[in-house]
Protein backbone atom coordinates (compact mmCIF):
# COMPACT_ATOMS: atom_id res chain seq x y z
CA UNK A 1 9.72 -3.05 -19.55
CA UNK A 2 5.99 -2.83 -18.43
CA UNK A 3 5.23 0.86 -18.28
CA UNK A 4 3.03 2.16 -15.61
CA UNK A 5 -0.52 3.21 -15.80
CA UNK A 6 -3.57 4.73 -13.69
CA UNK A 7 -7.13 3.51 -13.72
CA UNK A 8 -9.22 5.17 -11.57
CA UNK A 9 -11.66 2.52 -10.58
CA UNK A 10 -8.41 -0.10 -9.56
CA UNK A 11 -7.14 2.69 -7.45
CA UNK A 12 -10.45 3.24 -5.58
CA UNK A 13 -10.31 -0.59 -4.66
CA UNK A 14 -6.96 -1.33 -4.16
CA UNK A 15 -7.45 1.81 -1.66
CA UNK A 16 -10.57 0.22 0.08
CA UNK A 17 -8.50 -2.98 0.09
CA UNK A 18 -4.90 -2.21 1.58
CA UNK A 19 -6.78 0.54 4.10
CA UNK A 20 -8.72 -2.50 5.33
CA UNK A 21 -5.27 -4.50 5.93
CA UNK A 22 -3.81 -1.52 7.17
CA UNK A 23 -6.06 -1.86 10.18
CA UNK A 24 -5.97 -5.94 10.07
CA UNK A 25 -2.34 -5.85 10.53
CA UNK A 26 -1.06 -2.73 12.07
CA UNK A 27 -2.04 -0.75 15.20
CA UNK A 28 -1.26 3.18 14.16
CA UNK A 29 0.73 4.80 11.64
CA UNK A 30 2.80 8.03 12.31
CA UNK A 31 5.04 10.18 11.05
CA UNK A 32 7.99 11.83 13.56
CA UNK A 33 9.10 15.49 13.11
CA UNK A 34 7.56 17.97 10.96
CA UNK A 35 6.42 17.19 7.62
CA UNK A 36 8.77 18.85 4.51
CA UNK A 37 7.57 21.81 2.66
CA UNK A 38 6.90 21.32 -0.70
CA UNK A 39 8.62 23.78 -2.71
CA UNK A 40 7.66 23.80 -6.26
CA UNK A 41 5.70 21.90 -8.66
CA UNK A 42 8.70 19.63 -9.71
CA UNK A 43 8.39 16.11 -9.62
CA UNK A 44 9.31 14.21 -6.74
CA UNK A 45 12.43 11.45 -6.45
CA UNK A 46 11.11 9.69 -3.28
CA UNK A 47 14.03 7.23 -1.90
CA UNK A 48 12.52 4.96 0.82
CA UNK A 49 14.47 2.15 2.52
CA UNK A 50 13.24 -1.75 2.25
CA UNK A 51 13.13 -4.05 4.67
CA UNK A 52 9.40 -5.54 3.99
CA UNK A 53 6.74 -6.87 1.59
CA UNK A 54 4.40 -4.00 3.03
CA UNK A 55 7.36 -1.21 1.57
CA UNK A 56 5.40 -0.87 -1.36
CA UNK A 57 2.39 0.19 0.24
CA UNK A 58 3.78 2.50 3.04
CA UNK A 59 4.89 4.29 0.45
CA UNK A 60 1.56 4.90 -1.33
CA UNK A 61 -0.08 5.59 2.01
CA UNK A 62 2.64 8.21 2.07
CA UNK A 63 1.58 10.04 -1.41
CA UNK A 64 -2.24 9.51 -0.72
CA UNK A 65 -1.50 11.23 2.41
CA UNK A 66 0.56 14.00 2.23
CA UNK A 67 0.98 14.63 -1.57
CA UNK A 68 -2.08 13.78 -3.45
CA UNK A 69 -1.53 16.34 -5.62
CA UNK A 70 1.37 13.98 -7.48
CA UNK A 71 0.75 11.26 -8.86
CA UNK A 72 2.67 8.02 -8.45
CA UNK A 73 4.82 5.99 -9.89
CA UNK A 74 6.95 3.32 -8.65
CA UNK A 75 9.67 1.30 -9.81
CA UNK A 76 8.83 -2.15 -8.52
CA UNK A 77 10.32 -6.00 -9.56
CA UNK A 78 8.76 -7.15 -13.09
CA UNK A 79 8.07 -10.36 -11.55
CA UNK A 80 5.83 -8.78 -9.15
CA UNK A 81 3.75 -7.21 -11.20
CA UNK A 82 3.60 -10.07 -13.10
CA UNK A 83 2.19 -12.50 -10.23
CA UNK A 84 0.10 -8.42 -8.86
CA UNK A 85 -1.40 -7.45 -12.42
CA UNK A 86 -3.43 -4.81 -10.86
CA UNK A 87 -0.55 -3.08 -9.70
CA UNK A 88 0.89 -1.87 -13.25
CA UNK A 89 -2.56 -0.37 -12.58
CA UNK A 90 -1.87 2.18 -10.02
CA UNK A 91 1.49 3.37 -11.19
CA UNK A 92 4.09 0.61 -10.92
CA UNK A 93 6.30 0.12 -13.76
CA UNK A 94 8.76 -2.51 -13.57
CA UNK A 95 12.68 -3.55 -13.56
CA UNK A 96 14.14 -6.93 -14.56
CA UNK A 97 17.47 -6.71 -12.81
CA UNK A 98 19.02 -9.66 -14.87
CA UNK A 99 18.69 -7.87 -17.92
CA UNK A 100 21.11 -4.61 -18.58
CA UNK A 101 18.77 -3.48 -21.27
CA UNK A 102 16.03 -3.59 -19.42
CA UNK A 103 17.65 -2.13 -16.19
CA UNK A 104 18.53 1.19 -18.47
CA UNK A 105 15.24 0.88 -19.80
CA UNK A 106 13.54 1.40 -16.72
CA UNK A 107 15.86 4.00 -15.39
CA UNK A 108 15.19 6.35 -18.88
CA UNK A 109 11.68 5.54 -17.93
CA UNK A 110 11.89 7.28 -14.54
CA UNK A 111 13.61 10.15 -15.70
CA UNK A 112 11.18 10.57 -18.20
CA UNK A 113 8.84 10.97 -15.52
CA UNK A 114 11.06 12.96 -13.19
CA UNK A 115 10.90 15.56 -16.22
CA UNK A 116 7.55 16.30 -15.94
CA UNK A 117 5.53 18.35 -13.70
CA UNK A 118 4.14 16.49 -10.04
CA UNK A 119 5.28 13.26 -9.94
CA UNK A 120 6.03 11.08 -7.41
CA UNK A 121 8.75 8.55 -8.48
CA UNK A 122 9.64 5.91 -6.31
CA UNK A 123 12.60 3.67 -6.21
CA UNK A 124 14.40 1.66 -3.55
CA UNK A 125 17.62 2.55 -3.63
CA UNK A 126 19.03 -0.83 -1.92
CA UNK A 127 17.58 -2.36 -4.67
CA UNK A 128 16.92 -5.53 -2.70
CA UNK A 129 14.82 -6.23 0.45
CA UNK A 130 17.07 -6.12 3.37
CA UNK A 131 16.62 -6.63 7.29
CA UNK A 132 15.83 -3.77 8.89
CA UNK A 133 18.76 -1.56 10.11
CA UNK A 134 20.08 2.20 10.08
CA UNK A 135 23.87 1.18 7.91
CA UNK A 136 22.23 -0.28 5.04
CA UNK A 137 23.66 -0.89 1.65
CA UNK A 138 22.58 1.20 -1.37
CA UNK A 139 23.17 0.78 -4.86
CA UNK A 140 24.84 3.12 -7.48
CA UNK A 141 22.12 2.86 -9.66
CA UNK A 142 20.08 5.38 -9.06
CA UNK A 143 23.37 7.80 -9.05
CA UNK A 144 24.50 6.85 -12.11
CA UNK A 145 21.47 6.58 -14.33
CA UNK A 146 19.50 9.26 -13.15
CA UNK A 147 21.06 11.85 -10.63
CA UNK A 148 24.13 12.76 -13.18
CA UNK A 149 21.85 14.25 -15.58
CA UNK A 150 21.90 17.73 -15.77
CA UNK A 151 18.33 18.73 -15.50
CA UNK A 152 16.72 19.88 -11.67
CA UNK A 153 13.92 17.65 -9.55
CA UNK A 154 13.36 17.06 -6.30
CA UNK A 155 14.30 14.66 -3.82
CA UNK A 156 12.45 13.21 -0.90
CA UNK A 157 14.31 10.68 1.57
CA UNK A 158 12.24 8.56 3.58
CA UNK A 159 12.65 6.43 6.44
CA UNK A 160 9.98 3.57 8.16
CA UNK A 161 10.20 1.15 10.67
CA UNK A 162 7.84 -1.42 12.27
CA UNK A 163 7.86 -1.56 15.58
CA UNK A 164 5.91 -3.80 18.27
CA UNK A 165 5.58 -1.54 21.54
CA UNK A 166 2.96 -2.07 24.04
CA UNK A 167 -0.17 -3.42 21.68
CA UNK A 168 -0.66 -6.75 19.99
CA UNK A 169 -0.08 -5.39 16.61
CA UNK A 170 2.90 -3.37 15.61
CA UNK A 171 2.82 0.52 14.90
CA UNK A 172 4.78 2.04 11.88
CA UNK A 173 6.79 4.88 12.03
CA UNK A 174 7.42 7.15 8.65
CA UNK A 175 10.51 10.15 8.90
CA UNK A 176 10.77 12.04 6.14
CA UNK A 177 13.36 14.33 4.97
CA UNK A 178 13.33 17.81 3.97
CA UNK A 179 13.18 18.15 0.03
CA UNK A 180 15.94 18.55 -1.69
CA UNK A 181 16.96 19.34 -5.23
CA UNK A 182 18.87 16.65 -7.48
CA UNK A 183 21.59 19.33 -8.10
CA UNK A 184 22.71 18.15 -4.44
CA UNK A 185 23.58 15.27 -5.69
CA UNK A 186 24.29 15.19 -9.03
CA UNK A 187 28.15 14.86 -8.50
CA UNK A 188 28.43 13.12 -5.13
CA UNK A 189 27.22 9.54 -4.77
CA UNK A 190 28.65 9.42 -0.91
CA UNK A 191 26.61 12.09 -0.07
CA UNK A 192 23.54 10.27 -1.34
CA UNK A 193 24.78 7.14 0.96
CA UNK A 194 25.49 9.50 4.00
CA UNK A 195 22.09 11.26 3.48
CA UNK A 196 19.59 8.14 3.07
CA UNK A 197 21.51 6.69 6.12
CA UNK A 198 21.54 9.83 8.23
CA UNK A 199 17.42 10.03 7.83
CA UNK A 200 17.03 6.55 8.99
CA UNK A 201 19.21 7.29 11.82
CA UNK A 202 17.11 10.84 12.62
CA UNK A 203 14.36 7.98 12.49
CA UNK A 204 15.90 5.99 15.43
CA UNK A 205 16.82 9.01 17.22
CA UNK A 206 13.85 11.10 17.05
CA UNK A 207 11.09 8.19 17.85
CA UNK A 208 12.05 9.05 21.96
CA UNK A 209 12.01 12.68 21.33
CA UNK A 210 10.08 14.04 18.69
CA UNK A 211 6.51 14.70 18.66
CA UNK A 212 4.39 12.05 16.66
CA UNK A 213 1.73 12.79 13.96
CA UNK A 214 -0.84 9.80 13.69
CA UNK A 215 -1.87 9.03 10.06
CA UNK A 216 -5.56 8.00 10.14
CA UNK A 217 -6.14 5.44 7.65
């Protein structure tokens, strides 16, 4: 398993980099509803859906934006980091999902991290790119090897979605959830499916109603 790390200088140029294709390839960023309260200093279990290469880095826009306080780390393919060195240099640690050992490996990694004080762990709980859509298919991975333990984090589900509307490029729409603690959880894997599928519905549902908060990037 390649562990994850933070250099300070990669991070200011990736940032100056994906901002830049931020604006190259998208129109504006927003986030529906109200934003969650953060409750404590626990770390953070963030649970995004993925249905895109650009996941990754909606994500970090996401932490840079609205929780810059934690710092991030997310679970991400080995072979990407691999072919992206730079990226086990802003917090990715990687999973090689044809390997058990490894698999465990990185999961004990991430609740190593979830242990400690303001982190922002990220995993994709599909654990696959998928098409876009609200009934997706999650895996019991993140149940099993992390969520059964007994100790107390947070939990943060979000929800995005490209959309074209009425510009050339395509906006992106972010809906997070409230926070919630592990405990929730920590006996109920349906209620983790019903919950990360419920906030990408809310997603659907409240892009026609709910008032929109433009991220500036």
């Amino acid at each position: 398993m390649i562990e994850a790390k933070h250099n300070k200088f990669l991070r200011y140029l990736f940032n100056f980099y994906i901002n830049n294709q931020f604006k190259k390839f998208f129109n504006k960023f927003f986030v529906v509803s109200e934003l969650p309260k953060k409750l404590n200093n626990n770390s953070l279990l963030v649970l995004p859906n993925h249905f895109s290469w650009w996941d990754g880095f909606f994500v970090d826009l996401i932490n840079r934006k609205f929780f810059s306080d934690y710092k991030i780390y997310m679970m991400v393919l080995e072979e990407t980091i691999k072919r992206y060195w730079f990226f086990n240099h802003i917090g990715a640690f990687s999973i090689n999902q044809s390997k058990h050992r490894d698999v465990i490996q990185s999961f004990e990694f991430a609740k190593y991290l979830l242990k400690k004080k303001k982190n922002f762990v990220v995993i994709f709980p599909q654990g696959e790119l998928q098409s876009y859509r609200t009934n997706v298919n999650i895996k019991p991975g993140v149940f099993e090897l992390i969520l059964k333990d007994s100790y107390e984090f947070d939990l943060l589900f979000l929800a995005m979605k490209i959309q074209f509307e009425n510009e050339k490029k395509p906006n992106v729409y972010f809906k997070l959830s409230d926070v919630k603690s592990s405990k929730d959880y920590s006996s109920d894997y349906q209620k983790l499916k019903n919950d990360f599928i419920q906030n990408l519905v809310e997603l659907e549902n409240q892009l026609l109603i709910s008032r929109k908060f433009e991220i500036k990037v």
